[in-house]
Protein backbone atom coordinates (compact mmCIF):
# COMPACT_ATOMS: atom_id res chain seq x y z
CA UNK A 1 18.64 -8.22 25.64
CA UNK A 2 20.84 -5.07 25.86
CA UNK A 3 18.90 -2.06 25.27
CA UNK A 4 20.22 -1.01 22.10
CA UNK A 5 18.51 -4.30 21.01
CA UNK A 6 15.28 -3.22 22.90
CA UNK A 7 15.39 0.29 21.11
CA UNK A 8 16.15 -1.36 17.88
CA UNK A 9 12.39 -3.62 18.38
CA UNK A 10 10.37 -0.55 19.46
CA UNK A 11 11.77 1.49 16.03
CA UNK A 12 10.57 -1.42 13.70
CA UNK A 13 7.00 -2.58 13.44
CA UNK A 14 6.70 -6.21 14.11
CA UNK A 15 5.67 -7.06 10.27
CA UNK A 16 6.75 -10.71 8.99
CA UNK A 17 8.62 -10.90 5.72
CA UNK A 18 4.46 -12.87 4.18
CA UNK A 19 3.12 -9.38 5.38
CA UNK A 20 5.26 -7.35 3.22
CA UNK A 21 4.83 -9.73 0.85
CA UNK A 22 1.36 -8.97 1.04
CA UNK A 23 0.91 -5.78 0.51
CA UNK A 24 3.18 -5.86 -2.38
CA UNK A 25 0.68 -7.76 -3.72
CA UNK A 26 -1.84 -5.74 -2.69
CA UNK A 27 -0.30 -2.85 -4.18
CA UNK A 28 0.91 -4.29 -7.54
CA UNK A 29 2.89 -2.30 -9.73
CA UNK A 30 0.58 0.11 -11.16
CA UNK A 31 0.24 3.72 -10.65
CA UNK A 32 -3.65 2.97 -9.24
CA UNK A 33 -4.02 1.54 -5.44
CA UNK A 34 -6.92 -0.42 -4.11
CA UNK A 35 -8.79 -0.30 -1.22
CA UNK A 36 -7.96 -3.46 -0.06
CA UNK A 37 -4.14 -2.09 -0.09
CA UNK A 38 -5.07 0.98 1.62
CA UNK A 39 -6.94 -0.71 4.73
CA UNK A 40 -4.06 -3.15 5.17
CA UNK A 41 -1.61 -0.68 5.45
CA UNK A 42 -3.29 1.29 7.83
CA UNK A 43 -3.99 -1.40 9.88
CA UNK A 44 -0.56 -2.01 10.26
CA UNK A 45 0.60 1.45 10.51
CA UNK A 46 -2.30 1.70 13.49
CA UNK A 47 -0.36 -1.54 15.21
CA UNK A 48 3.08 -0.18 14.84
CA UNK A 49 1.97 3.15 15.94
CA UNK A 50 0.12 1.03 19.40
CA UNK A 51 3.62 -0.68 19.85
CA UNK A 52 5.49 2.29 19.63
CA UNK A 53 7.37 2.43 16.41
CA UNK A 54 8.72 6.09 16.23
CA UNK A 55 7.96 6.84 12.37
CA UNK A 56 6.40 3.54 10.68
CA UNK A 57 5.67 5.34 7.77
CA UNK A 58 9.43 5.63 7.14
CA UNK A 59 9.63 2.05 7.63
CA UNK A 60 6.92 0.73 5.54
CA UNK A 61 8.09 3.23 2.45
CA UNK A 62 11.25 1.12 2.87
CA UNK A 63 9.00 -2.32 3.05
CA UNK A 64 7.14 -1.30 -0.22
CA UNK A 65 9.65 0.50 -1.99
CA UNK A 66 8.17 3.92 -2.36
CA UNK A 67 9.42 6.85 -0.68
CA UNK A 68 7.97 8.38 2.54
CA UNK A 69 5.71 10.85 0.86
CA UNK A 70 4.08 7.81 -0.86
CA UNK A 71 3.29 6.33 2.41
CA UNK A 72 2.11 9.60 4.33
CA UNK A 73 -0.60 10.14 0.63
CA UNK A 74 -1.37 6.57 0.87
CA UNK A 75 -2.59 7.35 4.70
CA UNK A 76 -4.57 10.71 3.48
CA UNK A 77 -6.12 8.05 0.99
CA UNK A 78 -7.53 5.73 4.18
CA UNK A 79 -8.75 8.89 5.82
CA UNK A 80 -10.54 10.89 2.32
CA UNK A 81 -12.30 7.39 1.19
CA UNK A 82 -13.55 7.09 5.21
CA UNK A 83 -11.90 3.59 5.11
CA UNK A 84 -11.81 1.80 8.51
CA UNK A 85 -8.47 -0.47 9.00
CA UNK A 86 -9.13 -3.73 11.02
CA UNK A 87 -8.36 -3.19 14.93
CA UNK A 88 -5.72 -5.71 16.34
């Protein structure tokens, strides 16, 4: 592994192709979010964050779709609603 490889795997959250699907579910396509979205996004956001990633919320506004800002309200969400992501 040459380290451009190794920087490339710290700068994306380890996130399989079914968990993006999932919280594209989880999202849907309307305007309103649910709290079952919410938590799993921050629980993955907390995991990228404990593996290093240098901005997930760039890389999950790419994942979903939505632009950073989206990602960065959808986290202010999780903390106003005192909602508790699983812990990996």
């Amino acid at each position: 592994m040459t380290s451009a490889n190794r920087d490339d795997i710290l700068r994306a959250p380890s996130i399989t192709e079914a968990e993006v699907a999932e919280l594209r579910a989880l999202r849907g396509d309307t305007a309103r979010v649910t709290n079952a979205f919410l938590i799993r996004l921050a629980a993955h956001i907390a995991r990228a964050e404990a593996e290093g990633v240098i901005n997930p919320a760039r890389h999950f506004a790419q994942y979903l779709g939505v632009q950073r800002p989206a990602v960065l309200t959808y986290m202010r969400m999780v903390r106003n609603r005192s909602l508790t992501p699983p812990r990996y």
